[in-house]
Each structure stands twice: as structure tokens, then as C-alpha cells.
C-alpha atoms as a PDB file:
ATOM      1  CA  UNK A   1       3.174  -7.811  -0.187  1.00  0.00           C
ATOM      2  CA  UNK A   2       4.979  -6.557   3.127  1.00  0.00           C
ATOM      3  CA  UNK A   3       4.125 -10.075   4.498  1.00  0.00           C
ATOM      4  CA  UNK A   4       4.872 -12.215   1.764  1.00  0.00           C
ATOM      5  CA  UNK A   5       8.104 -10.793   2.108  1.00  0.00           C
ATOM      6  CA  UNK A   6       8.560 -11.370   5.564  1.00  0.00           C
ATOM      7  CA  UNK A   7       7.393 -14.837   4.787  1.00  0.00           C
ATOM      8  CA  UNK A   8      10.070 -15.472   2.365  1.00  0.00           C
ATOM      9  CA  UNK A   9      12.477 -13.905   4.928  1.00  0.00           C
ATOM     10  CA  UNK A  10      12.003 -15.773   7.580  1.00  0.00           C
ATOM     11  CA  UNK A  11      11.661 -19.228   5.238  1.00  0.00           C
ATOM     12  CA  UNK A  12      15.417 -18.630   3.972  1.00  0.00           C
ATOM     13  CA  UNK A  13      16.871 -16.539   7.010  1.00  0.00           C
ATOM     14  CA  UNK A  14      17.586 -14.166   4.406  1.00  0.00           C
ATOM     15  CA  UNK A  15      17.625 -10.183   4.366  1.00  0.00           C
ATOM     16  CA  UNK A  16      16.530  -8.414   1.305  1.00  0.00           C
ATOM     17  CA  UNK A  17      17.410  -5.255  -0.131  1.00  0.00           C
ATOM     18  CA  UNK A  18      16.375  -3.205  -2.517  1.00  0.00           C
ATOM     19  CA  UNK A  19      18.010  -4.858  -5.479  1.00  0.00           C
ATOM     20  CA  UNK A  20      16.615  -7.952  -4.438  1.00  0.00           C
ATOM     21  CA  UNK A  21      12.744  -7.858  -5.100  1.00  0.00           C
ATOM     22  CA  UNK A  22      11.225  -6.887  -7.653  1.00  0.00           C
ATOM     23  CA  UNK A  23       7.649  -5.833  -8.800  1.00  0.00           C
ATOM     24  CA  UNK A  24       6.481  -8.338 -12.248  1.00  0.00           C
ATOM     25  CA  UNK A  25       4.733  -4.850 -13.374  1.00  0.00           C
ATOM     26  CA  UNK A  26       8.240  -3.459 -13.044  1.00  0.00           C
ATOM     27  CA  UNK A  27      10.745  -5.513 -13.687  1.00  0.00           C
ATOM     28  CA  UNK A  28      14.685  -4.715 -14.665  1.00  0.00           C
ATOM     29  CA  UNK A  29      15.149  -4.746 -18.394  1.00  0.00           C
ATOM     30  CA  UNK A  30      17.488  -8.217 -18.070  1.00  0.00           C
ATOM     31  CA  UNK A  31      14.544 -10.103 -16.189  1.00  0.00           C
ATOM     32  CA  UNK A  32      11.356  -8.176 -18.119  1.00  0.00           C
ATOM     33  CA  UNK A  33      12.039 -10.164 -21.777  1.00  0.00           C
ATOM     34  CA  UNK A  34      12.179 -13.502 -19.884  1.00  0.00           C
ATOM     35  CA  UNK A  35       9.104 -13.635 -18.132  1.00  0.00           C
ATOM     36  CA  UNK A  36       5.379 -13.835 -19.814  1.00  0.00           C
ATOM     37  CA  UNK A  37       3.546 -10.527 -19.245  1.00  0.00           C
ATOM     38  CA  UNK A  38      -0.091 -11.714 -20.746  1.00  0.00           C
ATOM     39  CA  UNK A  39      -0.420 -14.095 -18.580  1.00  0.00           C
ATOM     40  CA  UNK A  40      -1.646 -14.243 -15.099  1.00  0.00           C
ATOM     41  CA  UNK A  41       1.472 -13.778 -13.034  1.00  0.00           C
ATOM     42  CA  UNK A  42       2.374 -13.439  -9.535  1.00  0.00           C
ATOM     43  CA  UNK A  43       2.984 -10.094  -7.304  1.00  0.00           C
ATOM     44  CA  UNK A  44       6.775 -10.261  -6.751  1.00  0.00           C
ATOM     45  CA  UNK A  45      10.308 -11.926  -8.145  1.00  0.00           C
ATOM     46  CA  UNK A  46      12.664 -12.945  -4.891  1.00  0.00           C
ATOM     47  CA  UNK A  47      15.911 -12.791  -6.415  1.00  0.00           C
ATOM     48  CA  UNK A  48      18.543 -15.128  -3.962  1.00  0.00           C
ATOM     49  CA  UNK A  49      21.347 -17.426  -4.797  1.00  0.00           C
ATOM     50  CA  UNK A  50      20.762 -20.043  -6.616  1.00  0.00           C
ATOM     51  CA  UNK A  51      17.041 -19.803  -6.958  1.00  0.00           C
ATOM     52  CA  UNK A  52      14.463 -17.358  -8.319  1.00  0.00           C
ATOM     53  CA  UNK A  53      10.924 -17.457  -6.074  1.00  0.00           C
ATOM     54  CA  UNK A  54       7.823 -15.978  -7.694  1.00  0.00           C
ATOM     55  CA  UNK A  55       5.245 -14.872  -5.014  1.00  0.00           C
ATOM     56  CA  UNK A  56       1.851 -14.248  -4.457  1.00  0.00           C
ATOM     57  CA  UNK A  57       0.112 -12.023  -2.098  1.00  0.00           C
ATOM     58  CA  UNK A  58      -3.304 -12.623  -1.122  1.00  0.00           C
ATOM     59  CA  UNK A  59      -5.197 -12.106   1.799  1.00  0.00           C
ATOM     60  CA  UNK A  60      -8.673 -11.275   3.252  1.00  0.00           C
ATOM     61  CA  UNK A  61      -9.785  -9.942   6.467  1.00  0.00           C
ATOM     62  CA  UNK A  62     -11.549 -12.878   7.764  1.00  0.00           C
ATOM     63  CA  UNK A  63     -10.430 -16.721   8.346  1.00  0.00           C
ATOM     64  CA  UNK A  64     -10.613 -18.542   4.724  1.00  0.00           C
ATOM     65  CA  UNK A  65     -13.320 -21.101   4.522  1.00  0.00           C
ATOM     66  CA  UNK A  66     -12.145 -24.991   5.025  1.00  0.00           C
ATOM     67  CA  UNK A  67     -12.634 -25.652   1.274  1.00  0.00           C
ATOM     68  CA  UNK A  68      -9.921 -23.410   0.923  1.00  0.00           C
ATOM     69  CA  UNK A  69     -12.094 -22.235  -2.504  1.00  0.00           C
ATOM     70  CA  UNK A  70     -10.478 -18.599  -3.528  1.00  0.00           C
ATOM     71  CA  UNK A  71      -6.633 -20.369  -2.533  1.00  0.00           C
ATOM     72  CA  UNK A  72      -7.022 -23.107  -5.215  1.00  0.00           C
ATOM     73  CA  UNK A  73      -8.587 -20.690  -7.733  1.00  0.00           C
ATOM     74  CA  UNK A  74      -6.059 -18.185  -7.157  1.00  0.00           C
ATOM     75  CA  UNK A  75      -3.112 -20.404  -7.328  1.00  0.00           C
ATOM     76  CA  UNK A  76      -4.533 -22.695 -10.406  1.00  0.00           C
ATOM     77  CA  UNK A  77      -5.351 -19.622 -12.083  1.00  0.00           C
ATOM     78  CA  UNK A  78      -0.886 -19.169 -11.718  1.00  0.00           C
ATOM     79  CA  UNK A  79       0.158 -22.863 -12.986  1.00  0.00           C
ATOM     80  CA  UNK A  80      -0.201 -21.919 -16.607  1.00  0.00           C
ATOM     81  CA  UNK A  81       2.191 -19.119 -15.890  1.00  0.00           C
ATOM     82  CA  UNK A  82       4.424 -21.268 -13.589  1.00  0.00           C
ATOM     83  CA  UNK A  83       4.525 -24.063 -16.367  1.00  0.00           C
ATOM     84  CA  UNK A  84       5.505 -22.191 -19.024  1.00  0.00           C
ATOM     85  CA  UNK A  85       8.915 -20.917 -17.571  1.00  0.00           C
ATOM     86  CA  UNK A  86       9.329 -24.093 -16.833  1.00  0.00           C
ATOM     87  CA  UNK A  87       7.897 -25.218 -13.575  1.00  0.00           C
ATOM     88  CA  UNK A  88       9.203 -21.542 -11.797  1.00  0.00           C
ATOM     89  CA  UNK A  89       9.242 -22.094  -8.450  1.00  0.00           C
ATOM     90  CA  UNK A  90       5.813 -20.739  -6.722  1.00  0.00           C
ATOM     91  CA  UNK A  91       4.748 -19.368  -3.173  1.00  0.00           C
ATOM     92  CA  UNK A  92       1.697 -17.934  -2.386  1.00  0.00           C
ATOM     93  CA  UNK A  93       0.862 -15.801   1.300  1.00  0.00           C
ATOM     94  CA  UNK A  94      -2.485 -15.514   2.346  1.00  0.00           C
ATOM     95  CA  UNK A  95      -3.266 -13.012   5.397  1.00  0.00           C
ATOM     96  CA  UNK A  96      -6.333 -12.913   7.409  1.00  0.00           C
ATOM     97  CA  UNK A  97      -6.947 -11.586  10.875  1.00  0.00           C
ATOM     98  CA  UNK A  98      -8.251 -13.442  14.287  1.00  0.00           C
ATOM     99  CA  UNK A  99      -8.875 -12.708  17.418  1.00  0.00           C
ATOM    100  CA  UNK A 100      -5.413 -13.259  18.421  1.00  0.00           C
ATOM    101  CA  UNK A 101      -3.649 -11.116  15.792  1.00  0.00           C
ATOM    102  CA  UNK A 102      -2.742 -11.328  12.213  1.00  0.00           C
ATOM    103  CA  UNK A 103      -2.377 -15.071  10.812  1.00  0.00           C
ATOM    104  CA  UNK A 104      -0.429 -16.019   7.503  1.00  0.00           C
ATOM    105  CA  UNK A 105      -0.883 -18.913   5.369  1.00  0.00           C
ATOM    106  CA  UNK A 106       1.777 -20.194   3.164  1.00  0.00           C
ATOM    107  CA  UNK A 107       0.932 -22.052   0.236  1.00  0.00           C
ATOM    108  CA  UNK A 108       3.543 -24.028  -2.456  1.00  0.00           C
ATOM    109  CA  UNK A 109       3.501 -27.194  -4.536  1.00  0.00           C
ATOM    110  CA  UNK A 110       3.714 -30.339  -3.346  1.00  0.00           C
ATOM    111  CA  UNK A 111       7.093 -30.767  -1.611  1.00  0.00           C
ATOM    112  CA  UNK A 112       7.595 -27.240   0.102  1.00  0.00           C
ATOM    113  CA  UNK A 113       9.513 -24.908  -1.170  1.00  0.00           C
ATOM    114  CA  UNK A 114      12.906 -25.224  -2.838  1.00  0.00           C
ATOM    115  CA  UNK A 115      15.869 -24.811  -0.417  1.00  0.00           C
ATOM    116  CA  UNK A 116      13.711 -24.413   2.748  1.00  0.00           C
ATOM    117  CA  UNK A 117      14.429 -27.600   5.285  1.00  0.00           C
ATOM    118  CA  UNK A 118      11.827 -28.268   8.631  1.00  0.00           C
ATOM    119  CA  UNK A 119       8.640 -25.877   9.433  1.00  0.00           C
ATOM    120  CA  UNK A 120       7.779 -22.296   8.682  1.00  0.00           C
ATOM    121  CA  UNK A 121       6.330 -21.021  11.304  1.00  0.00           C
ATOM    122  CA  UNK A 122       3.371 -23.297  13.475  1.00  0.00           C
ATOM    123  CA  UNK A 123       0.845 -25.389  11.715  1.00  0.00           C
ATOM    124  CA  UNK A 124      -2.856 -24.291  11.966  1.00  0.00           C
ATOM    125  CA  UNK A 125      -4.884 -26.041  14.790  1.00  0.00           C
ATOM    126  CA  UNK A 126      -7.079 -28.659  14.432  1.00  0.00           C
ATOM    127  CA  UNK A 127     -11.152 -28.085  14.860  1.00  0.00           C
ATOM    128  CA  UNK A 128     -11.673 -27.718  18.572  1.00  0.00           C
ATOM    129  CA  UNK A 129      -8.052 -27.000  19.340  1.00  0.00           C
ATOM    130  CA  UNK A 130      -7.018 -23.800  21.046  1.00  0.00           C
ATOM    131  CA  UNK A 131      -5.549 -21.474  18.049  1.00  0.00           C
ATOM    132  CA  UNK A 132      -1.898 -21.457  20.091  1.00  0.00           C
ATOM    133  CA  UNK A 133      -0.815 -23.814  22.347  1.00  0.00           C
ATOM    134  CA  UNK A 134       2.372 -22.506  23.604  1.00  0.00           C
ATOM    135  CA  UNK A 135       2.711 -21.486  27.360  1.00  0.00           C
ATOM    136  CA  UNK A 136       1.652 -18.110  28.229  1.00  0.00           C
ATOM    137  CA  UNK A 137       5.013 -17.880  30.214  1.00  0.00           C
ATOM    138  CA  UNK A 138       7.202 -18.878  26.508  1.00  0.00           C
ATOM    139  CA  UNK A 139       4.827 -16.220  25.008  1.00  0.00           C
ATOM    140  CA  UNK A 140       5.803 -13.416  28.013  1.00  0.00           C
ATOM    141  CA  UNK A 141       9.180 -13.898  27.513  1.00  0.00           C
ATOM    142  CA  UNK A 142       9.425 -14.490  23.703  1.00  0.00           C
ATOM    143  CA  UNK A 143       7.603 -10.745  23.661  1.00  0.00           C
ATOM    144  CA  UNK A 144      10.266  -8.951  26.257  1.00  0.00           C
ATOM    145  CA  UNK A 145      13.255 -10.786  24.390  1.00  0.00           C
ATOM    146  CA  UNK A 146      12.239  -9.281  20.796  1.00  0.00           C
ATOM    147  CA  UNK A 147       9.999  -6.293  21.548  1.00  0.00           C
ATOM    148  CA  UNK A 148      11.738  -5.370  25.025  1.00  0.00           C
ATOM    149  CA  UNK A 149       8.395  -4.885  26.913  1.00  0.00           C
ATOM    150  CA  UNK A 150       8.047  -3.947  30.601  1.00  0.00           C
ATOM    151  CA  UNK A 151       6.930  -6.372  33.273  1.00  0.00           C
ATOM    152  CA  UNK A 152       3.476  -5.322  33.998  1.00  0.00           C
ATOM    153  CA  UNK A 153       2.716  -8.602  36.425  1.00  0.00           C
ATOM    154  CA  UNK A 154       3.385  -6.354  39.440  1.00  0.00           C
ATOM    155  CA  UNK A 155       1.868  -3.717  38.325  1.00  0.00           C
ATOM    156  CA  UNK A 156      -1.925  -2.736  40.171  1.00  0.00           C
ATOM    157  CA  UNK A 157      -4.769  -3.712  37.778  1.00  0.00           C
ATOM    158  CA  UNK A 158      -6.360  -1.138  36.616  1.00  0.00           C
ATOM    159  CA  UNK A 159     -10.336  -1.864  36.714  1.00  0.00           C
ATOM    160  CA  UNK A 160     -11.613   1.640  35.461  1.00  0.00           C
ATOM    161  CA  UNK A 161     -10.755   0.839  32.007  1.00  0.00           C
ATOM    162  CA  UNK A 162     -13.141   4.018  30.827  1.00  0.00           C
ATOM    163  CA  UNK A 163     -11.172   6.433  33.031  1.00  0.00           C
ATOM    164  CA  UNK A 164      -9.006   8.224  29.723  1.00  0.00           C
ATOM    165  CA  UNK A 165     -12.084   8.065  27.430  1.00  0.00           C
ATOM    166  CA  UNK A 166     -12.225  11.478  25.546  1.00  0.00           C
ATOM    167  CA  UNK A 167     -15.646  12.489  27.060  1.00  0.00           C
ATOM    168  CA  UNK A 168     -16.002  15.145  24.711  1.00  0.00           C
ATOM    169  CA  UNK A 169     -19.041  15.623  22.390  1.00  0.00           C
ATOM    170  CA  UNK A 170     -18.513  14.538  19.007  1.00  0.00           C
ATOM    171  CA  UNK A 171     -19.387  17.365  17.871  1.00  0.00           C
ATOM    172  CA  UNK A 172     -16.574  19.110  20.278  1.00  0.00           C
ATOM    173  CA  UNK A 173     -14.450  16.879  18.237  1.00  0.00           C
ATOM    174  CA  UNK A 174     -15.351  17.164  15.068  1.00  0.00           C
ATOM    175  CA  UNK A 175     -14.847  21.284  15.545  1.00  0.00           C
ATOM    176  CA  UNK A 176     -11.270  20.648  16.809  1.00  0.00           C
ATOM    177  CA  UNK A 177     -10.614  18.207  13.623  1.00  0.00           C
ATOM    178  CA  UNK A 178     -11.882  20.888  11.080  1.00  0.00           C
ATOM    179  CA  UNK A 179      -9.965  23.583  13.235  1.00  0.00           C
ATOM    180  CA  UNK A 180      -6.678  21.425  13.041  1.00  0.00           C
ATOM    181  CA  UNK A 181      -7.212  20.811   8.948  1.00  0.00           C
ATOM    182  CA  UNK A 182      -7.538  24.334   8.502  1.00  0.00           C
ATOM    183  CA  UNK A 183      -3.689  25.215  10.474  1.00  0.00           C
ATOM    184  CA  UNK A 184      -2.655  22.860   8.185  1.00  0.00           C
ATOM    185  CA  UNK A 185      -3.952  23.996   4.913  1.00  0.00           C
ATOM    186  CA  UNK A 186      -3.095  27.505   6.294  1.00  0.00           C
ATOM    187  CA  UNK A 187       0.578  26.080   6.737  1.00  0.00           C
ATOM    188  CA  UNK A 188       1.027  24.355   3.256  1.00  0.00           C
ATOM    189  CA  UNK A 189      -0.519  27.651   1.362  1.00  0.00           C
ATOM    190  CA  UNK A 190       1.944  29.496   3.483  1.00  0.00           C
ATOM    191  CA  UNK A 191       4.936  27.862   2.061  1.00  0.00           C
ATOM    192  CA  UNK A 192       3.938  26.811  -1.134  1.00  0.00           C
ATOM    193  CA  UNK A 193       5.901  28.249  -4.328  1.00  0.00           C
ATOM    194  CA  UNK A 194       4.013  30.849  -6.154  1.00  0.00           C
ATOM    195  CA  UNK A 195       3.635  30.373  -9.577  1.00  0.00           C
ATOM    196  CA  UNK A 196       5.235  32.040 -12.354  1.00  0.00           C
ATOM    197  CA  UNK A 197       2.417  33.433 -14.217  1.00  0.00           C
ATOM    198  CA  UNK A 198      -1.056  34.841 -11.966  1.00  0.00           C
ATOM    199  CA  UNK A 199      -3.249  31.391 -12.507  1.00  0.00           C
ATOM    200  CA  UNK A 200      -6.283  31.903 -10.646  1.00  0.00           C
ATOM    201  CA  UNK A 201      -9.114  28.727 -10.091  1.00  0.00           C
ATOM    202  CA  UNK A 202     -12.601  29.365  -9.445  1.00  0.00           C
ATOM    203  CA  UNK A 203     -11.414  33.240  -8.679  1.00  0.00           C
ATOM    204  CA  UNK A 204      -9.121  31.709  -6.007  1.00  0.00           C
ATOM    205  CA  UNK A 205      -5.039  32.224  -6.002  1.00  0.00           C
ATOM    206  CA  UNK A 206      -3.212  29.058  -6.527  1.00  0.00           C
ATOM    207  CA  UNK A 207       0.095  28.288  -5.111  1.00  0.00           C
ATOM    208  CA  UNK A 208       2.217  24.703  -5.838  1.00  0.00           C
ATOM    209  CA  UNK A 209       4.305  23.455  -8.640  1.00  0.00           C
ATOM    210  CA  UNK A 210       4.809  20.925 -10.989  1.00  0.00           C
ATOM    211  CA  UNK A 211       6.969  17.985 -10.228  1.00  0.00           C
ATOM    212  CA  UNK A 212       8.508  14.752 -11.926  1.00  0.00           C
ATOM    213  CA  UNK A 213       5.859  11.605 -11.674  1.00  0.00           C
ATOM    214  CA  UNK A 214       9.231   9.513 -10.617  1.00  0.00           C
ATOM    215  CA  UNK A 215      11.722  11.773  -9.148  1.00  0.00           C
ATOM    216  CA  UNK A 216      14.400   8.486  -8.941  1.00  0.00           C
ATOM    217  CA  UNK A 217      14.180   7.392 -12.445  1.00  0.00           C
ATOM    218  CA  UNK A 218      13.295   8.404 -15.877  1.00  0.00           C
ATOM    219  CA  UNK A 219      10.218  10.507 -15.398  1.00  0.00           C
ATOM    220  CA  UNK A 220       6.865   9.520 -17.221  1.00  0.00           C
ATOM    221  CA  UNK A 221       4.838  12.681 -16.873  1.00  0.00           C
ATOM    222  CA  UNK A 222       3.982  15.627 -14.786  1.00  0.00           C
ATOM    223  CA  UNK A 223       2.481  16.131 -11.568  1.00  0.00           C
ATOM    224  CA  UNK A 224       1.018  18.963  -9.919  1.00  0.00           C
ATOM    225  CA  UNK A 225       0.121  19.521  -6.243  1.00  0.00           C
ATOM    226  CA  UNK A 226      -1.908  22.913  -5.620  1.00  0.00           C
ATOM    227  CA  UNK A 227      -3.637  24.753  -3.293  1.00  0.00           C
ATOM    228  CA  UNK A 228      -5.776  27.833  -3.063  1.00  0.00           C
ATOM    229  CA  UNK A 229      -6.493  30.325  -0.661  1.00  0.00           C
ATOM    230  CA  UNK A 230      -9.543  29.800   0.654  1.00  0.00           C
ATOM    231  CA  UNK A 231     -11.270  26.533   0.178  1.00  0.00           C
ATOM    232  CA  UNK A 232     -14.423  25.539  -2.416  1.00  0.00           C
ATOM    233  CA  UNK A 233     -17.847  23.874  -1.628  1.00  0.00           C
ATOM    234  CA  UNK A 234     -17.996  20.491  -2.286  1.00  0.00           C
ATOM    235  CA  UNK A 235     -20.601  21.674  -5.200  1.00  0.00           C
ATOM    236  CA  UNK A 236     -18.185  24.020  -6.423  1.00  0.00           C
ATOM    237  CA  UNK A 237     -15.465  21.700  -6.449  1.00  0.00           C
ATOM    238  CA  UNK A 238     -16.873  19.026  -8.494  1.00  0.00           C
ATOM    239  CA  UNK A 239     -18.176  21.827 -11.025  1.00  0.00           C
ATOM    240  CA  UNK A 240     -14.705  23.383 -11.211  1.00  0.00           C
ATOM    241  CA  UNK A 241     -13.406  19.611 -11.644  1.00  0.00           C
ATOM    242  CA  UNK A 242     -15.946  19.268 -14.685  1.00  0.00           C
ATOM    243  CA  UNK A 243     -15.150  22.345 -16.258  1.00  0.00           C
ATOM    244  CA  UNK A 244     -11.590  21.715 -16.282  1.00  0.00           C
ATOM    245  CA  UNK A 245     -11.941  18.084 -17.343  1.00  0.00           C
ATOM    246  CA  UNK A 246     -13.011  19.170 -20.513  1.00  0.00           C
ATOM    247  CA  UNK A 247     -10.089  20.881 -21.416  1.00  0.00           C
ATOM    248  CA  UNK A 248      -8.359  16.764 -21.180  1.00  0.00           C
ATOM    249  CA  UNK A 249     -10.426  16.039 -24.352  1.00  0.00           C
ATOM    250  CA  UNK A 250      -8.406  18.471 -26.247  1.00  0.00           C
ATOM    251  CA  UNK A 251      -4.922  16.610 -28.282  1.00  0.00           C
ATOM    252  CA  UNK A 252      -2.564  17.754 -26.325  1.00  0.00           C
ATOM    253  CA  UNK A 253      -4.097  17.151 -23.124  1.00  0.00           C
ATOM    254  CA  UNK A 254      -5.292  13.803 -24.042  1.00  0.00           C
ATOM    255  CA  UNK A 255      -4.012  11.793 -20.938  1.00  0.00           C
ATOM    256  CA  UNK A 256      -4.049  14.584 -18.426  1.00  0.00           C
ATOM    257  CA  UNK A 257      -6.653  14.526 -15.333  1.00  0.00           C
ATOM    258  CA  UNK A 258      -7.205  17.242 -12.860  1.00  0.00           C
ATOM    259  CA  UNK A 259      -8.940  17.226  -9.782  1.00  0.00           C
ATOM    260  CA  UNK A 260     -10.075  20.049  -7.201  1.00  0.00           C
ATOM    261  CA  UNK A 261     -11.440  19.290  -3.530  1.00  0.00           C
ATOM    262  CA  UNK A 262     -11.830  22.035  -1.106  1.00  0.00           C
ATOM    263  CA  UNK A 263      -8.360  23.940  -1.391  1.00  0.00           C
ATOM    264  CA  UNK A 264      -6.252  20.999  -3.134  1.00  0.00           C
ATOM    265  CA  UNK A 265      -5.582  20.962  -7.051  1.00  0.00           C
ATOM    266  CA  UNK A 266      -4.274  17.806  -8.584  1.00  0.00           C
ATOM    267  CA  UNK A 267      -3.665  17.805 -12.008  1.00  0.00           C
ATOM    268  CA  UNK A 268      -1.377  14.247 -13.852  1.00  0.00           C
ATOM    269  CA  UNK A 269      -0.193  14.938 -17.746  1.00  0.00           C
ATOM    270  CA  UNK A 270       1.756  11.925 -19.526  1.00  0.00           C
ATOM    271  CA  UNK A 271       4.320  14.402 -20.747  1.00  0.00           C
ATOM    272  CA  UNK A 272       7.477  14.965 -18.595  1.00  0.00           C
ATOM    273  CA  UNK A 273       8.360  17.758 -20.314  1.00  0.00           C
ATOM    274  CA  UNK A 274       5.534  20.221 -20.183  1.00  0.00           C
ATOM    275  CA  UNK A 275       4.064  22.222 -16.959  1.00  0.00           C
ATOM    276  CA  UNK A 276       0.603  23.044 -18.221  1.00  0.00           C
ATOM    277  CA  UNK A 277      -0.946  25.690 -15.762  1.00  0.00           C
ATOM    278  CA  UNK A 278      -3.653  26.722 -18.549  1.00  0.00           C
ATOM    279  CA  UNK A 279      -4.739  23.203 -17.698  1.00  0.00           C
ATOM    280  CA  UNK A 280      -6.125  24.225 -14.030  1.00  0.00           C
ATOM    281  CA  UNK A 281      -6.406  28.112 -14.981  1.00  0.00           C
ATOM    282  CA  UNK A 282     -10.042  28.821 -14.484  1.00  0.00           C
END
């Protein structure tokens, strides 16, 4: 979605901020009653003057095939939707990577898209055509001008390209990995709150706290982020997780989930109003 927005940017030179895209799973309440939800619908709304854009973001990580197959289903799967609001204006991105970096593919209906005059971007080559065609020179200097880089022509080639390898045994590694988890675990028990009341899991203190699921709008339920003292077995875990699962099947715990893995504690309940540690006690 982060490039079909820079797609759309760089189509209309335009800037957006926050109040200017929105999510069709999330829309504001004056655009939500106008659009079709039961339909298949695009990813986002690009609100700019003049025009609503609906767009689509797709994208796999190798070069599409030159039938263009999961494209046309994709977007003829989105002209039912597009014709009944009336022809909305459509855009579709589709990413894949090369050898020479991530490409972008911009698909709309016949005629481009609304408002946009002259070429986005550069046209895919033909078969047996180099992928870019612009001077290497354009290229050096396009790069310094927008990313600032240095001017590494003078500097001395380096031919021992394996001389900063981490020689280290993986299993060197892997020690100093599970050493550096552990500070941190040690760190977030450390300055966790302590709860209220002495909940215990799987005979292990808990510290953490329940918090809004949307701390910038109307919260729709209840999260909690725990950990315990010393960490669980990954057979342990999942039998603690089972165990406490049950307790979900219960009426007033009906949409709740809780999860426990090594020293975390998750637990999600639908009701913003309640902070149920009997949930995880164990």
C-alpha cells in the first residue's frame, strides 16, 4: 500500500497527509454510507481536489507472467464495484522485484488516469532490451542529487570482498542471539507494572497491564501484554495456552484469546471496559 501511494504521489505531484487516505475497511462515517461494502473493493480512497481515486495494491515477488493473468483477474474482479458508483475512477499498483531493484506496474482503464497528463515513470522494455537504458553517468548523478551519496570512483577497489565476514560458528552466534533475548526479556520484566492482585501463570509471576486496543480513538476491546519471570518450554507453553483457552468458551469471555510463548502473555477481550486477569491466572 506504501507504494501505491507513492505511485499516486508522484502521478499528481501531490503530498498526502493523514486526512487524505483512507483505508475502505475504515472509512470516515461521511464516505462509509456511500461506498458498497459487499462487494469486492479496492485497498485505499485518495481523497484530492476535484477527484476521488480508488486504489489497488497488488504485488508479488517475482516478474508477472506476459499474459498478465492474476492483473486482469484482479482488476475485472473490481469493475462491478467500479460500475456501480458510477464508473469511480480506478488504479491498480502491482510490485515485483528484479535484479535491478523493486519495479512497479501501474494499471488504469483505458485512457490513463483522470487528471494525470504525459508518462508515469519509464515504460517496461521490450523482449531482448536491457531493463534500463539510461546512462550510467544520468544514473550516478540522479543518485548523489536525491540520496547525497559519496563519490566512490576514486576510491581503491576493494577485491577481498569476504574480509568483514563474521567468521564465527553459528553456533557462536546463535549463543550470543539467545544471550541478547534474554537482557532483553530481563529488561522488559524489570520495568513492567506489577499487577494489582498476585496473578501467577504456570507458577510463574506475571508483570504487564492491560491497555486500550486503539489508544487514538474509541477503543474496541482490551489488550494485554505480559511477561513472567522465568520463561516456559515450548511444551509448556502451548499446554498453558490450551488450558487457558478454555476459559474463552465461557459467556463472558466469548471473544477473548490468550496466548503464552516462553515469557510473553497475550491475552485480546472485545470489551473495552473490563481488565480480566482471571483470564490468564493459572
Amino acid at each position: 500500500m506504501g507504494m501505491l501511494t507513492a505511485a499516486i504521489q508522484a502521478a499528481y505531484r501531490w503530498h498526502a497527509s493523514s486526512k487524505d487516505v483512507f483505508h475502505f475497511d475504515a472509512l470516515p462515517t461521511a464516505l462509509a454510507s456511500t461506498y458498497n461494502t459487499r462487494k469486492a473493493r479496492p485497498d485505499l480512497l485518495f481523497d484530492m481536489p476535484g477527484l476521488l481515486l480508488a486504489g489497488e495494491a497488488r504485488g508479488r515477488s517475482r516478474p508477472p507472467a506476459a499474459t498478465f493473468t492474476q492483473q486482469r483477474k484482479r482488476l475485472d474482479s473490481l469493475l462491478p464495484w467500479s460500475h456501480h458508483h458510477g464508473n469511480h475512477p480506478l488504479a491498480m499498483t502491482w510490485a515485483y522485484a528484479t535484479k535491478h531493484g523493486v519495479v512497479i506496474d501501474l494499471y488504469t482503464r483505458a485512457g490513463g488516469l483522470p487528471g494525470v497528463e504525459g508518462p508515469i515513470g519509464r515504460p517496461a522494455p521490450e523482449p531482448g532490451q536491457p531493463e534500463f537504458d539510461v546512462p550510467a553517468e544520468m544514473m550516478v548523478a540522479g543518485l548523489r542529487q536525491h540520496l547525497k551519496i559519496e563519490d566512490v570512483s576514486k576510491q581503491p577497489y576493494q577485491r577481498d570482498r569476504g574480509k568483514d565476514l563474521d567468521r564465527r560458528s553459528p553456533r557462536t552466534l546463535a549463543d550470543e542471539v539467545a544471550h541478547r533475548i534474554n537482557s532483553i526479556e530481563q529488561q522488559l520484566y524489570a520495568t513492567a507494572p506489577q499487577a494489582d492482585t498476585d496473578i501467577r501463570v504456570a507458577d510463574q509471576p506475571i508483570r504487564g497491564d492491560w491497555v486500550p486496543l486503539d489508544m487514538a480513538d474509541e477503543a474496541s476491546g482490551s489488550f494485554l501484554l505480559g511477561i513472567l519471570e522465568q520463561p516456559l518450554s515450548q511444551e509448556r507453553s502451548h499446554s498453558v495456552t490450551a488450558r487457558l483457552r478454555e476459559r474463552t468458551k465461557y459467556e463472558e469471555n466469548r471473544n477473548a484469546t490468550v496466548l503464552v510463548s516462553g515469557r510473553l502473555v497475550v491475552a485480546i477481550i472485545d470489551d473495552p471496559n473490563r481488565q480480566p486477569w482471571d483470564l490468564v491466572a493459572d
